[in-house]
C-alpha atoms as a PDB file:
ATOM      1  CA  UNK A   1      -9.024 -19.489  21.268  1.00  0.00           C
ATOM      2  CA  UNK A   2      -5.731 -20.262  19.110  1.00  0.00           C
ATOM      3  CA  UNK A   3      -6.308 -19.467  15.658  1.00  0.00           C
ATOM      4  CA  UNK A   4      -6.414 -22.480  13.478  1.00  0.00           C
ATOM      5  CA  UNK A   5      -3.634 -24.126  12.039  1.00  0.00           C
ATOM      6  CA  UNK A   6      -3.967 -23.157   8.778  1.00  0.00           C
ATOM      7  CA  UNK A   7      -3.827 -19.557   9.844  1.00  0.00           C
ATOM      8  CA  UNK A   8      -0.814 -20.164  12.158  1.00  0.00           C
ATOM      9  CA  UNK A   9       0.969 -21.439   9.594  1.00  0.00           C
ATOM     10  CA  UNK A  10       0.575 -18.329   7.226  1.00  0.00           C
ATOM     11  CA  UNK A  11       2.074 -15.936  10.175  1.00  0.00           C
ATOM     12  CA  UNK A  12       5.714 -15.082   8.515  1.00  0.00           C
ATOM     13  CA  UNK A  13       8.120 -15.566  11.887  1.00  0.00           C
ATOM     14  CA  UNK A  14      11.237 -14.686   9.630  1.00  0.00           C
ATOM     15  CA  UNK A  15      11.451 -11.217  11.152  1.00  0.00           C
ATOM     16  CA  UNK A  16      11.211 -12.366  14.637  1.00  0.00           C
ATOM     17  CA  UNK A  17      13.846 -15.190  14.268  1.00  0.00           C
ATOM     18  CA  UNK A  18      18.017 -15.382  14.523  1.00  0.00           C
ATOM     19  CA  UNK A  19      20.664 -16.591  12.493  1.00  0.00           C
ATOM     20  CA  UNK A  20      23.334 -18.958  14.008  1.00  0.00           C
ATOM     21  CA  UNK A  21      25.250 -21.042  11.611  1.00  0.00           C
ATOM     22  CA  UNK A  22      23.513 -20.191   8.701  1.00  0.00           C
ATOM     23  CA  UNK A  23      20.194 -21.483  10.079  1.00  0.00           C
ATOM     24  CA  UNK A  24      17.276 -18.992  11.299  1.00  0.00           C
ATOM     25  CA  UNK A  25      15.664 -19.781  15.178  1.00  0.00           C
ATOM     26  CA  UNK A  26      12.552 -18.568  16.721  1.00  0.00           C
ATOM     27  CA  UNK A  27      13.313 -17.515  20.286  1.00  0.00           C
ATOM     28  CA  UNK A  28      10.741 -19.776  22.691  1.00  0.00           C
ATOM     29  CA  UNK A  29       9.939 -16.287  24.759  1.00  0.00           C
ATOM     30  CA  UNK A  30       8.549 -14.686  21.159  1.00  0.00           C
ATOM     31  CA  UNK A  31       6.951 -18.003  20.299  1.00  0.00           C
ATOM     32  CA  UNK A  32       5.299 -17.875  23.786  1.00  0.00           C
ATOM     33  CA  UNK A  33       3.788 -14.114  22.827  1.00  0.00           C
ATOM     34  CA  UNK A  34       2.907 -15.039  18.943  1.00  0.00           C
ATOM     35  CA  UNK A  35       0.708 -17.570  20.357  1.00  0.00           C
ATOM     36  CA  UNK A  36      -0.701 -15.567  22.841  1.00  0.00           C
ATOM     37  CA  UNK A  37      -1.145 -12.779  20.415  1.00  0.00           C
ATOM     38  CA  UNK A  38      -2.955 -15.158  18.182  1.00  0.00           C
ATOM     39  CA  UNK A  39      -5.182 -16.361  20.226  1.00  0.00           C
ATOM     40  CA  UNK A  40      -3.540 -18.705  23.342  1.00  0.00           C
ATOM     41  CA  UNK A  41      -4.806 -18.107  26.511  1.00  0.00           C
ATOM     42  CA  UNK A  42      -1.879 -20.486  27.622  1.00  0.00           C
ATOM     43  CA  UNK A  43       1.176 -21.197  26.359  1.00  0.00           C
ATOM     44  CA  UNK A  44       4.232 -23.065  28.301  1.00  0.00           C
ATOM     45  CA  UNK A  45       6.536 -25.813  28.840  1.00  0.00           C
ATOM     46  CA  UNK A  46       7.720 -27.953  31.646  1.00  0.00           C
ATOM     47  CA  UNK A  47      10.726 -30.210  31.706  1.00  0.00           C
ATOM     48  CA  UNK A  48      10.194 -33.808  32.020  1.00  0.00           C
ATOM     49  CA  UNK A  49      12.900 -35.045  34.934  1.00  0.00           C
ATOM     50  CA  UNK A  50      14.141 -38.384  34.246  1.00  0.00           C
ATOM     51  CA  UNK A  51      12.886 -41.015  36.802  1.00  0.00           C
ATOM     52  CA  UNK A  52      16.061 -42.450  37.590  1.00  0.00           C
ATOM     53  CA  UNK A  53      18.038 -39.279  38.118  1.00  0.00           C
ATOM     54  CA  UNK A  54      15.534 -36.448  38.967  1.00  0.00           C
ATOM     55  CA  UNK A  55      17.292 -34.400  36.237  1.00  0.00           C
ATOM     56  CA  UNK A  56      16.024 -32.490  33.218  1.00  0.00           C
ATOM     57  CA  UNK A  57      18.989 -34.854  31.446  1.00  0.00           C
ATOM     58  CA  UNK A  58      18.572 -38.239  29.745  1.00  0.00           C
ATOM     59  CA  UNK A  59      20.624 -40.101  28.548  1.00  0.00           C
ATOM     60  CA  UNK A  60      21.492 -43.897  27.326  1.00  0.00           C
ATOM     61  CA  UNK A  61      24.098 -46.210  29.619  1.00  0.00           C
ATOM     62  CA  UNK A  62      25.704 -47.178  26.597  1.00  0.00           C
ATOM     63  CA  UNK A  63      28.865 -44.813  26.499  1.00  0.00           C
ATOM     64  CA  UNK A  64      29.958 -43.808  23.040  1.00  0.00           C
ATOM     65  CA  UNK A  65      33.875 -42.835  22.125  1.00  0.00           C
ATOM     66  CA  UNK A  66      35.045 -41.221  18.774  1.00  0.00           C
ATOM     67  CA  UNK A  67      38.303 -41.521  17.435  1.00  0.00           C
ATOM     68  CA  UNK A  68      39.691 -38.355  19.985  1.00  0.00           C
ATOM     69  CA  UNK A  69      38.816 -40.524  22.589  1.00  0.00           C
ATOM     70  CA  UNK A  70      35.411 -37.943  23.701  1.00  0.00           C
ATOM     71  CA  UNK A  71      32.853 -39.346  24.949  1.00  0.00           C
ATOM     72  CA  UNK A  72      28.774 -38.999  25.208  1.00  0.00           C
ATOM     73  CA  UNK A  73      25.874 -40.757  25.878  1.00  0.00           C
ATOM     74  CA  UNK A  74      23.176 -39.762  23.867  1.00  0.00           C
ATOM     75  CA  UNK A  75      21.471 -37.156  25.515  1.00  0.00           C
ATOM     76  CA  UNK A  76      18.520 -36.092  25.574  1.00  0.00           C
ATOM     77  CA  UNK A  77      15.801 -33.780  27.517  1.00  0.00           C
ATOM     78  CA  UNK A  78      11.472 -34.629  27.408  1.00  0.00           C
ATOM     79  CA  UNK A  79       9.410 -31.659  27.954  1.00  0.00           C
ATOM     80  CA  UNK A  80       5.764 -31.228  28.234  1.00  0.00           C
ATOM     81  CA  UNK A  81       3.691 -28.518  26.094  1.00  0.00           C
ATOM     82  CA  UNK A  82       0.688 -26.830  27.571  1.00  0.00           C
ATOM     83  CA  UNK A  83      -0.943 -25.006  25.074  1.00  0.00           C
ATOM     84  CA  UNK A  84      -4.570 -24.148  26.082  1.00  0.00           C
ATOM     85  CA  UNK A  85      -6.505 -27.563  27.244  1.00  0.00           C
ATOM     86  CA  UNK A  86      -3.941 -29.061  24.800  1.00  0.00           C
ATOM     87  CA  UNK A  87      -0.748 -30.540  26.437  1.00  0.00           C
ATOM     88  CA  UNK A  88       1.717 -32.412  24.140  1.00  0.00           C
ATOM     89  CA  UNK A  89       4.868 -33.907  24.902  1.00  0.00           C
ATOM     90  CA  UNK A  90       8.061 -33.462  22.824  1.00  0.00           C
ATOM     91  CA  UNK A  91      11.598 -35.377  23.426  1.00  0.00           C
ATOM     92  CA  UNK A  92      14.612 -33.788  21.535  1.00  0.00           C
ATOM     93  CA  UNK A  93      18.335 -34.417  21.036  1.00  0.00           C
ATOM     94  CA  UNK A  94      21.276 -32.153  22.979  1.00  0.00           C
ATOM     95  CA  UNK A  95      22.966 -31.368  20.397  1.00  0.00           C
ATOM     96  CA  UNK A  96      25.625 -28.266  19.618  1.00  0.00           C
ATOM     97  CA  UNK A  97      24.939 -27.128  16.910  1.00  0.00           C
ATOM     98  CA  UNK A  98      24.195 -30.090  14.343  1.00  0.00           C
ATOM     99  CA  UNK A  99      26.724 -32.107  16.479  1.00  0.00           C
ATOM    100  CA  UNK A 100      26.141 -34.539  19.246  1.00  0.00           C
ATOM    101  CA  UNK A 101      27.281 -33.186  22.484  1.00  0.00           C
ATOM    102  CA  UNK A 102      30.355 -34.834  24.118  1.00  0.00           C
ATOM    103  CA  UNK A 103      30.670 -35.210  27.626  1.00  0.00           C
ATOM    104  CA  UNK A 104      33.624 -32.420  27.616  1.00  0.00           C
ATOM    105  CA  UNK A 105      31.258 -30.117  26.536  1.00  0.00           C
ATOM    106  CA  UNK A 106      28.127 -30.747  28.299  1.00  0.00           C
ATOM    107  CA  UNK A 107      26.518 -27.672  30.398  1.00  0.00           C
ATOM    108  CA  UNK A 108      23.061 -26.715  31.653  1.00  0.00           C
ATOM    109  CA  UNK A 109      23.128 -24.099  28.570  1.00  0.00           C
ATOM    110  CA  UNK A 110      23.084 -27.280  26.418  1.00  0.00           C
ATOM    111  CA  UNK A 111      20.208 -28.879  27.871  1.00  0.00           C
ATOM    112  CA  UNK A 112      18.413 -25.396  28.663  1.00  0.00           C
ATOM    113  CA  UNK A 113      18.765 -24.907  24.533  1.00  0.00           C
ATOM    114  CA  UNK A 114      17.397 -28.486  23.905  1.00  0.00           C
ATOM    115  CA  UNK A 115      14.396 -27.711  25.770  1.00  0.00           C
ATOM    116  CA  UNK A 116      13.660 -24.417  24.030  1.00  0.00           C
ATOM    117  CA  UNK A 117      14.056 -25.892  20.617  1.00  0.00           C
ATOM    118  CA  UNK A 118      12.096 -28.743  21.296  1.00  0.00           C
ATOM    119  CA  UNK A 119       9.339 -26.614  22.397  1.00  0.00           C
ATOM    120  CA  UNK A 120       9.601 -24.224  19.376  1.00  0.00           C
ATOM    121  CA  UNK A 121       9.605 -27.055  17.259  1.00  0.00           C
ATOM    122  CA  UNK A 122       6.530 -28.971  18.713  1.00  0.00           C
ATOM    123  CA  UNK A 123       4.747 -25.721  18.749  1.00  0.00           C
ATOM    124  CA  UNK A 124       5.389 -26.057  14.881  1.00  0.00           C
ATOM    125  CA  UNK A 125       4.037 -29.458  14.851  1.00  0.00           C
ATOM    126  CA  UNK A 126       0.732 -29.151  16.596  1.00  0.00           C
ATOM    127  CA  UNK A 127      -0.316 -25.547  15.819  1.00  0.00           C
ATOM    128  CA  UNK A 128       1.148 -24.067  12.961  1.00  0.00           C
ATOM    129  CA  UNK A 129       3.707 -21.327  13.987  1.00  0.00           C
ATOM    130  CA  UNK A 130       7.336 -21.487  12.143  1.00  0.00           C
ATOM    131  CA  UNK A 131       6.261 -24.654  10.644  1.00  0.00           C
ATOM    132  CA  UNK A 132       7.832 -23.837   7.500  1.00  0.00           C
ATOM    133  CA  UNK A 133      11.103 -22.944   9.316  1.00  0.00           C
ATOM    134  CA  UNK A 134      11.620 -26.555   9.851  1.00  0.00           C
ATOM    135  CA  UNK A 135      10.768 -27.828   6.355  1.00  0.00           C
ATOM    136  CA  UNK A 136      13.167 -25.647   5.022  1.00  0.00           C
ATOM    137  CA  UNK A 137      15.077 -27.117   6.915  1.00  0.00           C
ATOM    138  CA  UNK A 138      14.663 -30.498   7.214  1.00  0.00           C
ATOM    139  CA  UNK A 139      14.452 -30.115   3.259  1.00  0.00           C
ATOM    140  CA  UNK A 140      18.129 -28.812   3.268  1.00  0.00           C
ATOM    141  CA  UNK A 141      19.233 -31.689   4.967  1.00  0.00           C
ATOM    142  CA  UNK A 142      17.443 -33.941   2.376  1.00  0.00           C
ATOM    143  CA  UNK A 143      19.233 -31.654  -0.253  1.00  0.00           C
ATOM    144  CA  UNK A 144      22.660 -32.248   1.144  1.00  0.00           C
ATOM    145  CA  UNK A 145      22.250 -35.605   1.281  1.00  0.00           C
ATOM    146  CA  UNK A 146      21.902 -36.515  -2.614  1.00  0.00           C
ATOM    147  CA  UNK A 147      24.248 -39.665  -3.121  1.00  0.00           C
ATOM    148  CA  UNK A 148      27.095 -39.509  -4.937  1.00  0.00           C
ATOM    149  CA  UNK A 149      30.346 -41.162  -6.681  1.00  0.00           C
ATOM    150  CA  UNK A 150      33.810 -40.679  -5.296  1.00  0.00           C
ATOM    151  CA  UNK A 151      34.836 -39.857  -8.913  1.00  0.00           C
ATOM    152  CA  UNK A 152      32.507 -37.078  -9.398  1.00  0.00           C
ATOM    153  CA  UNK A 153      34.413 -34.391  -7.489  1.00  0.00           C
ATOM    154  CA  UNK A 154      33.706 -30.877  -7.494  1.00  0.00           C
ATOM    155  CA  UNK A 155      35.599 -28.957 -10.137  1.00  0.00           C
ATOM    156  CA  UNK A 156      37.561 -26.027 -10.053  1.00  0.00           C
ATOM    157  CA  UNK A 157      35.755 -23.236 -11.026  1.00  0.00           C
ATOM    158  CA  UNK A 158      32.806 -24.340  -8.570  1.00  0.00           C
ATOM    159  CA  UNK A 159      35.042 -24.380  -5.451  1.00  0.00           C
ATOM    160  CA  UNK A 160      36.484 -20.671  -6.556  1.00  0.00           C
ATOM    161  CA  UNK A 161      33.041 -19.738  -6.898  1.00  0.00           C
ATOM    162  CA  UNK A 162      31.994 -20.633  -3.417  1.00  0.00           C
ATOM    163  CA  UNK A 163      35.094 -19.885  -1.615  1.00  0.00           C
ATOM    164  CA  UNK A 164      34.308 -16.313  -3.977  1.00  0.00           C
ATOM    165  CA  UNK A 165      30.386 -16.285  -2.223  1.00  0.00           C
ATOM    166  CA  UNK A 166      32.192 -16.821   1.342  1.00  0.00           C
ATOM    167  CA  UNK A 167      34.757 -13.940   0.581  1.00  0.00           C
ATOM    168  CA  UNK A 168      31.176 -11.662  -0.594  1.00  0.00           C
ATOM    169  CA  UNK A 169      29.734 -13.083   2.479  1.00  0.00           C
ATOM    170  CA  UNK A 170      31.911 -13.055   5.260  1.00  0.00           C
ATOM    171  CA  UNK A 171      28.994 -14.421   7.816  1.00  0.00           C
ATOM    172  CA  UNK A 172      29.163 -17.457   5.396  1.00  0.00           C
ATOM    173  CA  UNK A 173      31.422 -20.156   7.336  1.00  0.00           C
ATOM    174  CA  UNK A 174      32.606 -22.009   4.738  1.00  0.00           C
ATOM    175  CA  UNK A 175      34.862 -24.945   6.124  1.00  0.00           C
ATOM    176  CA  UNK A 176      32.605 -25.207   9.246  1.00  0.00           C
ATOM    177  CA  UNK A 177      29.692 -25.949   6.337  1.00  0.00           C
ATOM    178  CA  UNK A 178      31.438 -28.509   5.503  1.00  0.00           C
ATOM    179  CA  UNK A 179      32.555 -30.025   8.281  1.00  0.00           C
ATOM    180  CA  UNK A 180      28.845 -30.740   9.618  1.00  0.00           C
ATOM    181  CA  UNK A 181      28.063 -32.158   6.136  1.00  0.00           C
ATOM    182  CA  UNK A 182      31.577 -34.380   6.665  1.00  0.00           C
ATOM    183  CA  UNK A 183      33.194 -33.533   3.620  1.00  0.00           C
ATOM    184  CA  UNK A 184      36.406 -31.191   2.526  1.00  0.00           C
ATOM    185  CA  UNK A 185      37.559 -29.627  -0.229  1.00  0.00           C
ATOM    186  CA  UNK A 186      39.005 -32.445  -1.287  1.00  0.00           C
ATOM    187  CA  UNK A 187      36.230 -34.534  -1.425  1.00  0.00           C
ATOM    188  CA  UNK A 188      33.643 -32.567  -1.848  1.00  0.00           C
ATOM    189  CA  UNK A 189      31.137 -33.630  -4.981  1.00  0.00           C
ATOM    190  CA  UNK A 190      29.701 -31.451  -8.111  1.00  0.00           C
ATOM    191  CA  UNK A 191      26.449 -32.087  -7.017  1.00  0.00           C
ATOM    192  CA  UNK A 192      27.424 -30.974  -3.155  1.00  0.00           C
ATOM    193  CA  UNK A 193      28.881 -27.942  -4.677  1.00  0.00           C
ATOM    194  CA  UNK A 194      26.250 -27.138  -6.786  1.00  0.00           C
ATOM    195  CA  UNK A 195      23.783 -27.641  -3.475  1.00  0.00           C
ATOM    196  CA  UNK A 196      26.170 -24.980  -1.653  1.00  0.00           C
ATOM    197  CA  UNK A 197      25.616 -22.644  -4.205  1.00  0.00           C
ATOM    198  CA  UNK A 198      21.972 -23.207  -4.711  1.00  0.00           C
ATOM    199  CA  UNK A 199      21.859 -22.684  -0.941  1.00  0.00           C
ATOM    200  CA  UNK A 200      23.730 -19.341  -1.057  1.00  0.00           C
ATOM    201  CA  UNK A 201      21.822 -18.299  -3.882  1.00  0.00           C
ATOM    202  CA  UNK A 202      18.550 -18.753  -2.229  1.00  0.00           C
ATOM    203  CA  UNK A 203      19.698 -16.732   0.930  1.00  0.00           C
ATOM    204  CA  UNK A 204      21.892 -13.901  -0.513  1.00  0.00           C
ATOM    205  CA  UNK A 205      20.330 -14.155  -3.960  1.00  0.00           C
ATOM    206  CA  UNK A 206      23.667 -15.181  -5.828  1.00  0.00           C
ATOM    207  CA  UNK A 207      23.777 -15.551  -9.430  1.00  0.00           C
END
């Protein structure tokens, strides 16, 4: 029997996770065994194939264009969690990386990735395991979010102190930071800057 969730959420998956883009993942195969080791006598997923199409793909009919003239749909993939005589279902976003997915850039890798997150993710949800993974996260997104005025830019010393952290830090990608939280240099805020750093310092340990 899976250990409860309290006690799932205690287990520390940091060492078992990777880094892309700054943000840590727990691979679905070693999410499959933690559960297992803690208890699970089962532990899968199945895709969910959409009705109309037969594929592991969803996506809306409304056809969306960006100012490049790309293209996407809103995909999507809806799998199903088995987890002892529990089965949940999860639905999740194709995304790359925290960007929608554009039809020039669509591949079964995409939708294979969607699937594994979503079941990570649901896993964290229902049981316990990584949970905490995702509120940091989700918290960081709250973080970056702060409002702000167009006349309270950044100053100079705190955008030669991060561009200082990414030259420290070389795994640090700086502009592409920025570009996901749509903002430059230019118009990045004091209190934006000031989450950057906070960011770095929690990770690297930055003064």
């Amino acid at each position: 029997m899976l250990k409860s969730y309290e006690e799932m959420r205690k287990i520390d998956v940091r060492p078992y996770c990777e880094e892309r883009e700054g943000k840590l993942y727990l691979n679905w195969a070693k999410c499959v065994e933690l559960l297992h080791e803690n208890g699970a006598e089962k532990a899968y997923f199945v895709p969910i194939p959409d009705p109309k199409t037969g594929s592991s793909l969803r996506m809306t009919d409304v056809v969306f264009t960006d100012k490049s003239n790309n293209t996407n749909r809103c995909y999507e993939t809806l799998i199903e969690v088995v987890i002892d005589d529990n089965v949940y279902r999860m639905q999740s976003p194709v995304m790359n990386g925290s960007n929608p997915v554009k039809d020039n850039s669509m591949s079964q890798q995409r939708v294979w990735n969607s699937m594994c997150r979503s079941f990570v993710k649901c896993v964290a949800i229902h049981t316990g395991l990584g949970f905490n993974l995702w509120l940091k996260e989700e918290f960081n997104k709250f973080e970056n979010a702060i409002p702000t005025t167009d006349s309270d830019k950044a100053t100079d010393a705190q955008i030669k102190q991060i561009k200082l952290l990414g030259d420290i830090h070389p795994n640090l990608k700086l502009d592409a930071w920025l570009e996901r939280n749509n903002v430059t240099w230019e118009t990045l805020t004091r209190e934006q800057a000031g989450n950057m750093m906070k960011a770095i310092k929690n990770k690297y340990g930055d003064e």
